[in-house]
Protein backbone atom coordinates (compact mmCIF):
# COMPACT_ATOMS: atom_id res chain seq x y z
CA UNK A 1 -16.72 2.82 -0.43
CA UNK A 2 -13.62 4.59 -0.87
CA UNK A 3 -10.13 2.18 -1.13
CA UNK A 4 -11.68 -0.27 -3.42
CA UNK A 5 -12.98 2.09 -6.12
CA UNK A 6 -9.74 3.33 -6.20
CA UNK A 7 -8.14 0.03 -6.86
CA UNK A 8 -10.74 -0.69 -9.48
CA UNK A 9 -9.86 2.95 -11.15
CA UNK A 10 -5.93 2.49 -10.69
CA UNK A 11 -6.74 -1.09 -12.37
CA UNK A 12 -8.67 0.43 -15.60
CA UNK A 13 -6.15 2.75 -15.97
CA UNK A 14 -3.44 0.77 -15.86
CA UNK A 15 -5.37 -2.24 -17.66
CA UNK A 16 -4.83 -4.83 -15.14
CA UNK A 17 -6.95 -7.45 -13.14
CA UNK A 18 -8.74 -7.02 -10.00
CA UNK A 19 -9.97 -9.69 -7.99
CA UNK A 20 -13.24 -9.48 -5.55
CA UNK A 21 -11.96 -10.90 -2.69
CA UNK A 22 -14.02 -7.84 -0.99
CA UNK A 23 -17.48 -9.66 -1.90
CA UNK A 24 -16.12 -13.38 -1.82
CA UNK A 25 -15.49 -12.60 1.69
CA UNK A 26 -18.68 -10.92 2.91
CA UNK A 27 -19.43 -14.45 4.87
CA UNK A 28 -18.41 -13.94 8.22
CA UNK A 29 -17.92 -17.62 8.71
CA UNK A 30 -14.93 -17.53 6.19
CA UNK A 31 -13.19 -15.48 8.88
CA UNK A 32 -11.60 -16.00 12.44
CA UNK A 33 -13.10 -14.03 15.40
CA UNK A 34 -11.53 -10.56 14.98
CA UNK A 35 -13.21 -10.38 11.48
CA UNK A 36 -9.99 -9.25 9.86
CA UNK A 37 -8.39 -12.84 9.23
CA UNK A 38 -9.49 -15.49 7.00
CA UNK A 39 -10.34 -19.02 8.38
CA UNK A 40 -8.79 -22.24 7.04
CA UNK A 41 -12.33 -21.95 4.60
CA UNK A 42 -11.41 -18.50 3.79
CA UNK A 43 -7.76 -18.46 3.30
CA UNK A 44 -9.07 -21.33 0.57
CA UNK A 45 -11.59 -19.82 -0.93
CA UNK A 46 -8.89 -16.77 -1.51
CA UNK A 47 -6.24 -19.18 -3.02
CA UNK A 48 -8.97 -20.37 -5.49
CA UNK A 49 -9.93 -16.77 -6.25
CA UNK A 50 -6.12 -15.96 -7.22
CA UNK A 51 -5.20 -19.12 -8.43
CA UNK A 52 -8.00 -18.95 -10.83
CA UNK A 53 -7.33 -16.05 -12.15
CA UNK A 54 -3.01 -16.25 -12.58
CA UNK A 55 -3.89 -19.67 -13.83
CA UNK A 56 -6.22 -18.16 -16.76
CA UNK A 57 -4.88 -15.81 -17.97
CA UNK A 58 -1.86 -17.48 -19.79
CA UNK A 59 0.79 -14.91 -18.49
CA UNK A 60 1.96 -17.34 -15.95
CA UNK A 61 3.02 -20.78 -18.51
CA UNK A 62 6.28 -18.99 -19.42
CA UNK A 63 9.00 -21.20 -17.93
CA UNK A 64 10.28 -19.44 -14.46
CA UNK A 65 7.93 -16.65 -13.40
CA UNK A 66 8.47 -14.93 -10.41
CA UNK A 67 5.55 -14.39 -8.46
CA UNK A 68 5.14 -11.78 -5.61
CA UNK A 69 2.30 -11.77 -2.93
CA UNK A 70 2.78 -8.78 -0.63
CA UNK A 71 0.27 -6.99 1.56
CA UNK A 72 -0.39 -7.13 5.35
CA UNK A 73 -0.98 -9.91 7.81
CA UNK A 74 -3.40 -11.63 5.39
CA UNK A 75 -0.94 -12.35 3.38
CA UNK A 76 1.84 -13.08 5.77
CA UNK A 77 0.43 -16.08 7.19
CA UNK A 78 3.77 -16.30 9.63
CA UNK A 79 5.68 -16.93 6.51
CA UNK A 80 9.61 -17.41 7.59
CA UNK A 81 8.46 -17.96 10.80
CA UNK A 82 8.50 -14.47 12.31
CA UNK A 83 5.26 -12.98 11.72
CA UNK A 84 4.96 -9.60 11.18
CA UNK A 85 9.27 -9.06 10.91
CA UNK A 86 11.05 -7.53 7.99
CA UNK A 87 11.41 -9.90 5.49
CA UNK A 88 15.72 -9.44 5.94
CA UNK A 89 14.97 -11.32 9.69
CA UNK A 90 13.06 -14.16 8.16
CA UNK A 91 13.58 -17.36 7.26
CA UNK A 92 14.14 -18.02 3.36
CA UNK A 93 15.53 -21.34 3.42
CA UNK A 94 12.85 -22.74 5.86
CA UNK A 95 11.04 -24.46 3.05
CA UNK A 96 8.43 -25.80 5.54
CA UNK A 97 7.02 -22.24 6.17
CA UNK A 98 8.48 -19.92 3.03
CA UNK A 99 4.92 -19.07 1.82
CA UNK A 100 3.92 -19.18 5.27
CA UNK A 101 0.31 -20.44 6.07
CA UNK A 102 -2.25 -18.14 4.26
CA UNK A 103 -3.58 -17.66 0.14
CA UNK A 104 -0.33 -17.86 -1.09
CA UNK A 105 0.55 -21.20 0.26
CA UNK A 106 -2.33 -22.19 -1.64
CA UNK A 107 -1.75 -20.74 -4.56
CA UNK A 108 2.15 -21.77 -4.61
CA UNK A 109 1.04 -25.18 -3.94
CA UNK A 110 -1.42 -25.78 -6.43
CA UNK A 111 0.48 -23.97 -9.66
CA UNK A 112 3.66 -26.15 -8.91
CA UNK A 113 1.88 -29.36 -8.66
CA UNK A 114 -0.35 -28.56 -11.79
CA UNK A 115 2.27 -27.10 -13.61
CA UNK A 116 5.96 -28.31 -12.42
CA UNK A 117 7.19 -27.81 -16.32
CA UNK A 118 6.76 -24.07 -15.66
CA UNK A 119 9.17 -23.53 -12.97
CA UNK A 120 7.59 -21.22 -11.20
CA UNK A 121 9.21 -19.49 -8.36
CA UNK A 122 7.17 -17.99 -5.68
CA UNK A 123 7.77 -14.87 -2.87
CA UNK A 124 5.45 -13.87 0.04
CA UNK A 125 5.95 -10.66 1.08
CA UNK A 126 3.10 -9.97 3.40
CA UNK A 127 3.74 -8.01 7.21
CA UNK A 128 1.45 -8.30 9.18
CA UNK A 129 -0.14 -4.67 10.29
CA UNK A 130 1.32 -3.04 6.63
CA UNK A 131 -0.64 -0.27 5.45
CA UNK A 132 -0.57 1.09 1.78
CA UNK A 133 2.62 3.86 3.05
CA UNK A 134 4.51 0.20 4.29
CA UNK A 135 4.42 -1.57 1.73
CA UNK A 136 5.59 2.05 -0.29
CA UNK A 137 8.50 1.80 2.47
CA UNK A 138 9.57 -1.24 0.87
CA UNK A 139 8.38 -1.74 -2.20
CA UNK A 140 12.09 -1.66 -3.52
CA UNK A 141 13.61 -4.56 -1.14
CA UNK A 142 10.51 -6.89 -0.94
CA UNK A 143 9.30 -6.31 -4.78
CA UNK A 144 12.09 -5.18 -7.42
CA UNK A 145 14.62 -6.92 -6.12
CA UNK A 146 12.83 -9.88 -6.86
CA UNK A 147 12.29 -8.37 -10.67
CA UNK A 148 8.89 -10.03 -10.59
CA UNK A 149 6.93 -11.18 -13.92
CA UNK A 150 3.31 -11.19 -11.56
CA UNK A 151 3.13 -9.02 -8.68
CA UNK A 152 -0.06 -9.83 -6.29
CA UNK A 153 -1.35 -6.94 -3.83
CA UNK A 154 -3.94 -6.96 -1.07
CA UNK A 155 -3.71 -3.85 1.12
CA UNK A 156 -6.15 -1.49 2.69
CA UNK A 157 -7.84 -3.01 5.59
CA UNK A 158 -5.43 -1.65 8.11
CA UNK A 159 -5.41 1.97 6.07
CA UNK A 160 -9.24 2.13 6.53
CA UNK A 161 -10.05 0.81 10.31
CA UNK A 162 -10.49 2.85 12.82
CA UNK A 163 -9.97 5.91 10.37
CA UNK A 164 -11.67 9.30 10.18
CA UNK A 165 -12.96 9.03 6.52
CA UNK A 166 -14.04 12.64 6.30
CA UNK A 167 -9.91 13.67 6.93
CA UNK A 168 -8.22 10.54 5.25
CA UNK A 169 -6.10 11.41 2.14
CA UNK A 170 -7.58 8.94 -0.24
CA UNK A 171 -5.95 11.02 -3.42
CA UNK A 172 -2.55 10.57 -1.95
CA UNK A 173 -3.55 6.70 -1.31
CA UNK A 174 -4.08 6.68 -5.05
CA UNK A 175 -1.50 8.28 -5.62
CA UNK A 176 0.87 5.91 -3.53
CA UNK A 177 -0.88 2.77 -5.31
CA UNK A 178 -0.27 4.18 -8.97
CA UNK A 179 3.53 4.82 -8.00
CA UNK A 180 3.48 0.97 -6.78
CA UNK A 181 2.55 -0.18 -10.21
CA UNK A 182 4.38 2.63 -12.23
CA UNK A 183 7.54 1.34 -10.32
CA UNK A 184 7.46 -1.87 -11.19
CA UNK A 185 6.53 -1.76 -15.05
CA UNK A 186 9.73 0.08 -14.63
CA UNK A 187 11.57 -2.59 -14.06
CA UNK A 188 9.22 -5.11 -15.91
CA UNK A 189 6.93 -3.26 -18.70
CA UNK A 190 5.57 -6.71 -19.33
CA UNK A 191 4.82 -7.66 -15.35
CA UNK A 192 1.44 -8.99 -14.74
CA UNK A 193 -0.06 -6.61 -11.95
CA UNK A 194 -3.23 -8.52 -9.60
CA UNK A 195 -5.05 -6.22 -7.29
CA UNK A 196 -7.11 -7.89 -4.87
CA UNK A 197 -9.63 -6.20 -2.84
CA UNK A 198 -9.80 -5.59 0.70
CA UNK A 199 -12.35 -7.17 3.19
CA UNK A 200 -13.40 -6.12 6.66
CA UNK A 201 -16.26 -8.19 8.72
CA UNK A 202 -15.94 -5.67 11.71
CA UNK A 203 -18.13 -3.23 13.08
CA UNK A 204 -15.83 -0.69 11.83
CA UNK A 205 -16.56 2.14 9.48
């Protein structure tokens, strides 16, 4: 009620793509028992979500796009085999587990066997537990340094469970986000910016 409206004000103002993952996800049988983590089903039905929509829009068919997925444990999927690490103490050359085993090893997958003339390159960036202020922390390392032409983002369960929503500072959360995206057309003013929305099938407020 809070988080995602934000993203989907951030997006208009910025004029860049949101994806529903929030509502796609609303069947708990997409999701493993703690109700945070997608299933095998769900981690699929995600990939086709942002698959979909990179594959549509055209921005992606230049020859060797650099593609960034970060966010927090949903996106990590173990990637470098170290779950939940810094991505310096990972595994990059590991090409059995680079995208590790969530959406974006779905999404990897299917763009460089549709489209192997496009020379796509690929970075997940996910850690496990990241909230909003973490991926801030290293937004510079994990995102610019990559000098990204798409940059992916799905953050915001782990800022809102367990929170007191009548204290949280959701204008400085905004705030945060917008400096995300402001950073990065920065270094890119032509980088293709996907917001995804968080999900949550807990009991949680």
């Amino acid at each position: 009620e809070e988080v995602i409206p934000i993203i989907r004000e951030v997006a208009r103002h910025h004029w860049f793509d949101v994806i529903d993952l929030h509502t796609l996800m609303q069947d708990r049988s997409l999701m493993l028992q703690d109700y945070v983590h997608p299933n095998a089903q769900g981690a699929e039905f995600i990939a086709r979500a942002v698959y979909e929509e990179l594959a549509s829009s055209g921005l992606t068919a230049r020859p060797g796009k650099r593609v960034v997925f970060i966010g927090d444990s949903i996106t990590d999927g173990d990637w470098g085999k170290a779950d939940s690490r810094p991505s310096a103490d990972r595994n990059h050359y590991d090409m059995n587990h680079i995208y590790g085993h969530s959406y974006p090893v779905f999404v990897a997958s299917q763009l460089l066997f549709d489209h192997p003339d496009w020379h796509m390159r690929f970075y997940n960036r996910g850690k496990g537990g990241d909230t909003l202020a973490g991926l801030a922390a290293r937004w510079d390392d994990d995102v610019l340094a990559v000098r990204p032409d798409v940059v992916s983002i799905l953050v915001g369960v782990n800022d809102g469970r367990g929170r007191d929503y009548a204290t949280f500072d959701f204008a400085g959360w905004e705030s945060t986000y917008r400096s995300l995206l402001d950073r990065t057309l920065a270094v890119n003013p032509s980088a293709m910016m996907v917001g995804c929305t968080p999900f949550y099938g807990g009991s949680d407020p």
